[in-house]
Protein backbone atom coordinates (compact mmCIF):
# COMPACT_ATOMS: atom_id res chain seq x y z
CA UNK A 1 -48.40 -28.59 -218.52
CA UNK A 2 -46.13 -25.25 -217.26
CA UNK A 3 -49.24 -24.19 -216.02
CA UNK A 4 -50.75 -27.56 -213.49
CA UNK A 5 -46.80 -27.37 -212.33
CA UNK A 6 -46.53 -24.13 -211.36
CA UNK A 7 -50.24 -24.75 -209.21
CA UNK A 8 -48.91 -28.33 -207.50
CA UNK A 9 -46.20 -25.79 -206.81
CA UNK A 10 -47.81 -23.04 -205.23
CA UNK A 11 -50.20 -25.41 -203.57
CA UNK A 12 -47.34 -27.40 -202.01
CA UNK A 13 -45.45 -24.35 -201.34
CA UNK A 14 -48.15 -23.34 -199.40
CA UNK A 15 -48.76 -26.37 -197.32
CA UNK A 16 -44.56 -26.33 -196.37
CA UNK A 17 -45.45 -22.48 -195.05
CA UNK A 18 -48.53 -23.58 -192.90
CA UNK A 19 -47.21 -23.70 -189.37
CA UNK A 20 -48.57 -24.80 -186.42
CA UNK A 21 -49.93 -22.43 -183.81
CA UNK A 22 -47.34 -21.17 -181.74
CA UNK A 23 -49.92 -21.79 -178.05
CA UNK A 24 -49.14 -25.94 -179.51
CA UNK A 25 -46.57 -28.54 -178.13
CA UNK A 26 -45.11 -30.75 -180.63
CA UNK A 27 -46.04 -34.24 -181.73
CA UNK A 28 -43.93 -35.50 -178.96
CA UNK A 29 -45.71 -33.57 -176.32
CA UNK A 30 -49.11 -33.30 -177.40
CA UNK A 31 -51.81 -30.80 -176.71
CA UNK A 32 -51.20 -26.95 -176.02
CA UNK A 33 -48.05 -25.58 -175.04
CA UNK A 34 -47.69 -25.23 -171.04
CA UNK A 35 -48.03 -21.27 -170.20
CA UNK A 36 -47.20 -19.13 -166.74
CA UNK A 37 -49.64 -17.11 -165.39
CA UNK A 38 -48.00 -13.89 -164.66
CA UNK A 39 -50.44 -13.35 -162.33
CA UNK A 40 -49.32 -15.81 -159.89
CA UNK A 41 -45.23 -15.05 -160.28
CA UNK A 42 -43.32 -12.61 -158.25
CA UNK A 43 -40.63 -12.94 -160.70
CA UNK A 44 -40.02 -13.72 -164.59
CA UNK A 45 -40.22 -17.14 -165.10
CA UNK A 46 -40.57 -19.56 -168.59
CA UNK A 47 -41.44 -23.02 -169.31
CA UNK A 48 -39.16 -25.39 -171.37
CA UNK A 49 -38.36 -28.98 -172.14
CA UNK A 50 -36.70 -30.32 -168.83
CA UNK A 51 -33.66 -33.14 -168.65
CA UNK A 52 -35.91 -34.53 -165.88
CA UNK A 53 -39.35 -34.69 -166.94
CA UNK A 54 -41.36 -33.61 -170.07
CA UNK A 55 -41.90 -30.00 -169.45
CA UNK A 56 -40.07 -27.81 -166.77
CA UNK A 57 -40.57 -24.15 -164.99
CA UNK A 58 -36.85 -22.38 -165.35
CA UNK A 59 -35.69 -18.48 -164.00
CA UNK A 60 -35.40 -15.75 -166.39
CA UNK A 61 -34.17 -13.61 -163.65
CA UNK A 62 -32.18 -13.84 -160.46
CA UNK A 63 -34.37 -14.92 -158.07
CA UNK A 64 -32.92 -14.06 -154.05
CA UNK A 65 -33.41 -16.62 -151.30
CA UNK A 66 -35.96 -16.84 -149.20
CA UNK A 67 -38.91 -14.95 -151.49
CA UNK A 68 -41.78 -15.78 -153.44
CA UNK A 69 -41.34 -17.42 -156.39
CA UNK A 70 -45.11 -18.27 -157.37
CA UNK A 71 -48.01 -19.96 -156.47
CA UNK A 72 -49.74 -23.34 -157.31
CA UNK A 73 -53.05 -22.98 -158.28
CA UNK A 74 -56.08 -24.76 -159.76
CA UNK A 75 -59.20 -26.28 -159.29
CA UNK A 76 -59.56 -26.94 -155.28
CA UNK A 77 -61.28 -30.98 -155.17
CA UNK A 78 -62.49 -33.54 -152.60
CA UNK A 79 -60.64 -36.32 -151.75
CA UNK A 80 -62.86 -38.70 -153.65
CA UNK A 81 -62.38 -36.41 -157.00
CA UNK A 82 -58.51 -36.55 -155.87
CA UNK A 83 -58.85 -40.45 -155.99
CA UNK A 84 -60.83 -40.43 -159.05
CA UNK A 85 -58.57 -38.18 -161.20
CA UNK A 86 -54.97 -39.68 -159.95
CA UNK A 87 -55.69 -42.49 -162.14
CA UNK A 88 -54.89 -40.12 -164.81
CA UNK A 89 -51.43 -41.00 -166.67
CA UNK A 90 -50.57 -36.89 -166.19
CA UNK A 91 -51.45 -35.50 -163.17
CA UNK A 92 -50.87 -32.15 -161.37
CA UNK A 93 -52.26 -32.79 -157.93
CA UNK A 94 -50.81 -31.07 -154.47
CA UNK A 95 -52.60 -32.16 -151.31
CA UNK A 96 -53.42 -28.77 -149.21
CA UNK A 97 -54.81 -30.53 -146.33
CA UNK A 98 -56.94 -33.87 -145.08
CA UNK A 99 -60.02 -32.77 -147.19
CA UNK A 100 -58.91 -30.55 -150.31
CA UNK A 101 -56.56 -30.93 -152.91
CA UNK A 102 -55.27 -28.52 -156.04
CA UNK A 103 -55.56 -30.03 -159.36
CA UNK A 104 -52.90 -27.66 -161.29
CA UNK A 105 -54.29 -28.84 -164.65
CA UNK A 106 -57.60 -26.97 -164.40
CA UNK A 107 -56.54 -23.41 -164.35
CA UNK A 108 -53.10 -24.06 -162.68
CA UNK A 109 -50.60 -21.42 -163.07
CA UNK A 110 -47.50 -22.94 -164.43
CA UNK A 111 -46.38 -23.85 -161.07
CA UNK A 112 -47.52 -27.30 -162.12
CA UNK A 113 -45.05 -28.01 -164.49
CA UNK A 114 -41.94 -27.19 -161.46
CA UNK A 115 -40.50 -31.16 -161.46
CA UNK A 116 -38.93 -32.95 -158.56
CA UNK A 117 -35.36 -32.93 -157.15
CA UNK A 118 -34.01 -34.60 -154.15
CA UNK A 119 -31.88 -31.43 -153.87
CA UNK A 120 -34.55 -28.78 -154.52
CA UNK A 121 -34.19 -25.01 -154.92
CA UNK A 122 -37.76 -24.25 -153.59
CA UNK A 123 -39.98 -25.68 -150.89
CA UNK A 124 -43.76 -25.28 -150.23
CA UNK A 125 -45.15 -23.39 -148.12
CA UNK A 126 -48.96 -23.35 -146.72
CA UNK A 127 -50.81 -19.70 -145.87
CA UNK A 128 -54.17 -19.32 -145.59
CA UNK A 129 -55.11 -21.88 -148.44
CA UNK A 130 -52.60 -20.88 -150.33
CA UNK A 131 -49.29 -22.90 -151.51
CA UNK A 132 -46.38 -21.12 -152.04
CA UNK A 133 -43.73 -21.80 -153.87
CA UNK A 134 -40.26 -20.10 -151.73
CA UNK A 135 -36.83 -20.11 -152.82
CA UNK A 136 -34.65 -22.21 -151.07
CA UNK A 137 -31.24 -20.18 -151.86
CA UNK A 138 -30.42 -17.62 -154.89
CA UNK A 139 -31.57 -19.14 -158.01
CA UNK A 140 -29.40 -18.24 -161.26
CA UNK A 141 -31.22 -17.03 -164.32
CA UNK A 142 -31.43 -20.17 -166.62
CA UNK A 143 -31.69 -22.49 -163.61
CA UNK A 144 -34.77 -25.07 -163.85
CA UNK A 145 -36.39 -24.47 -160.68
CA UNK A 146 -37.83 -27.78 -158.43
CA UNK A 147 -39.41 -28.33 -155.40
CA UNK A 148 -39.39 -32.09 -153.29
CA UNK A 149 -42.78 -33.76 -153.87
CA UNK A 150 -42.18 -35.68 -150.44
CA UNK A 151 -44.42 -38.48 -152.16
CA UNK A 152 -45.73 -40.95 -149.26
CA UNK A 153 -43.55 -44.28 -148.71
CA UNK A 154 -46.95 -45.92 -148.48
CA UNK A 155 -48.03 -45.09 -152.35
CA UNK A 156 -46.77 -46.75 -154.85
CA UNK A 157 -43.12 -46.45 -155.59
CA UNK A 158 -42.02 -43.83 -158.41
CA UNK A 159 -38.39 -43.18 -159.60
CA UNK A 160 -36.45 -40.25 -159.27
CA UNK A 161 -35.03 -38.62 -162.04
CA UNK A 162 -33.60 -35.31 -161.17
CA UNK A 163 -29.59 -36.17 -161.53
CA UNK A 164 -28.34 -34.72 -158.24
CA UNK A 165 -25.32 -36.11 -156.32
CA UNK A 166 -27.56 -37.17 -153.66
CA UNK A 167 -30.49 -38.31 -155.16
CA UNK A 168 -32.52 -40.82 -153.08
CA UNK A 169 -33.64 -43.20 -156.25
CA UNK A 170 -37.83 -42.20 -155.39
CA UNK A 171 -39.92 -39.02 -155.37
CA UNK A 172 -41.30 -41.10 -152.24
CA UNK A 173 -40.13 -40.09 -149.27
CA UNK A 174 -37.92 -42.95 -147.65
């Protein structure tokens, strides 16, 4: 009997040391962990669990105003695959012009996971089929960094979240 205890033993012992990969979100955020691509970042930069929605892009530097912060990139699709894919419950979409949009969740960059404020510390900015993500003002190391979405008043309605003193209720713009 000493013997078939000390194997449930080591065989449960080993099953409580059996951890999940480290590139893996947990059961409350399923699939893999959201990543930066240093690539894209002109500064260092981490993702995290946000107080304003699932997962969030925050400074792990001072970052000066008026520079570079990084830039949102994915998969460039048609306005009928934009259509098709924003029925999606998750979606990372940014409109670059009448024709294209940038679906951040096929090879986006990280910038995808920035989240809305009505009182943002970044704004987009358009170059050459680019977006860029600029600082607004000096952003403190620590500091979850957000950009307006400037959602459409004629789209459906979604709430705002972000917590600032002067939050306007909706992403959508009013």
């Amino acid at each position: 009997m000493a013997r078939r205890r000390s194997s449930q033993a080591r065989s449960s012992s080993t099953k409580s040391q059996v951890k999940a990969p480290a590139d893996r979100a947990s059961p409350r955020y399923p699939g893999p962990k959201p990543k930066i691509d240093p690539r894209y970042c002109c500064f260092r930069l981490r993702i995290g669990r946000s107080k304003i929605h699932r997962w969030g892009v925050y400074a792990d530097e001072p970052i000066p105003a008026g520079r570079k912060v990084i830039e949102y990139t994915g998969e460039r699709i048609s306005r009928r695959e934009t259509k098709r894919r924003a029925e999606a419950p998750y979606n990372y979409l940014f409109t670059l012009d009448a024709y294209w949009t940038i679906d951040g969740a096929v090879g986006g960059s990280g910038a995808e996971f920035i989240n809305h404020s009505c009182e943002p510390n970044l704004y987009a900015k358009i170059v050459k089929g680019h977006i860029l993500y600029m600082s607004k003002r000096d952003i403190a190391p620590g500091e979850e960094l957000t950009v307006d979405y400037h959602f459409d008043k004629d789209v459906e309605r979604v709430p705002c979240r972000c917590g600032s003193p002067n939050c306007r209720g909706t992403i959508n713009v009013k």
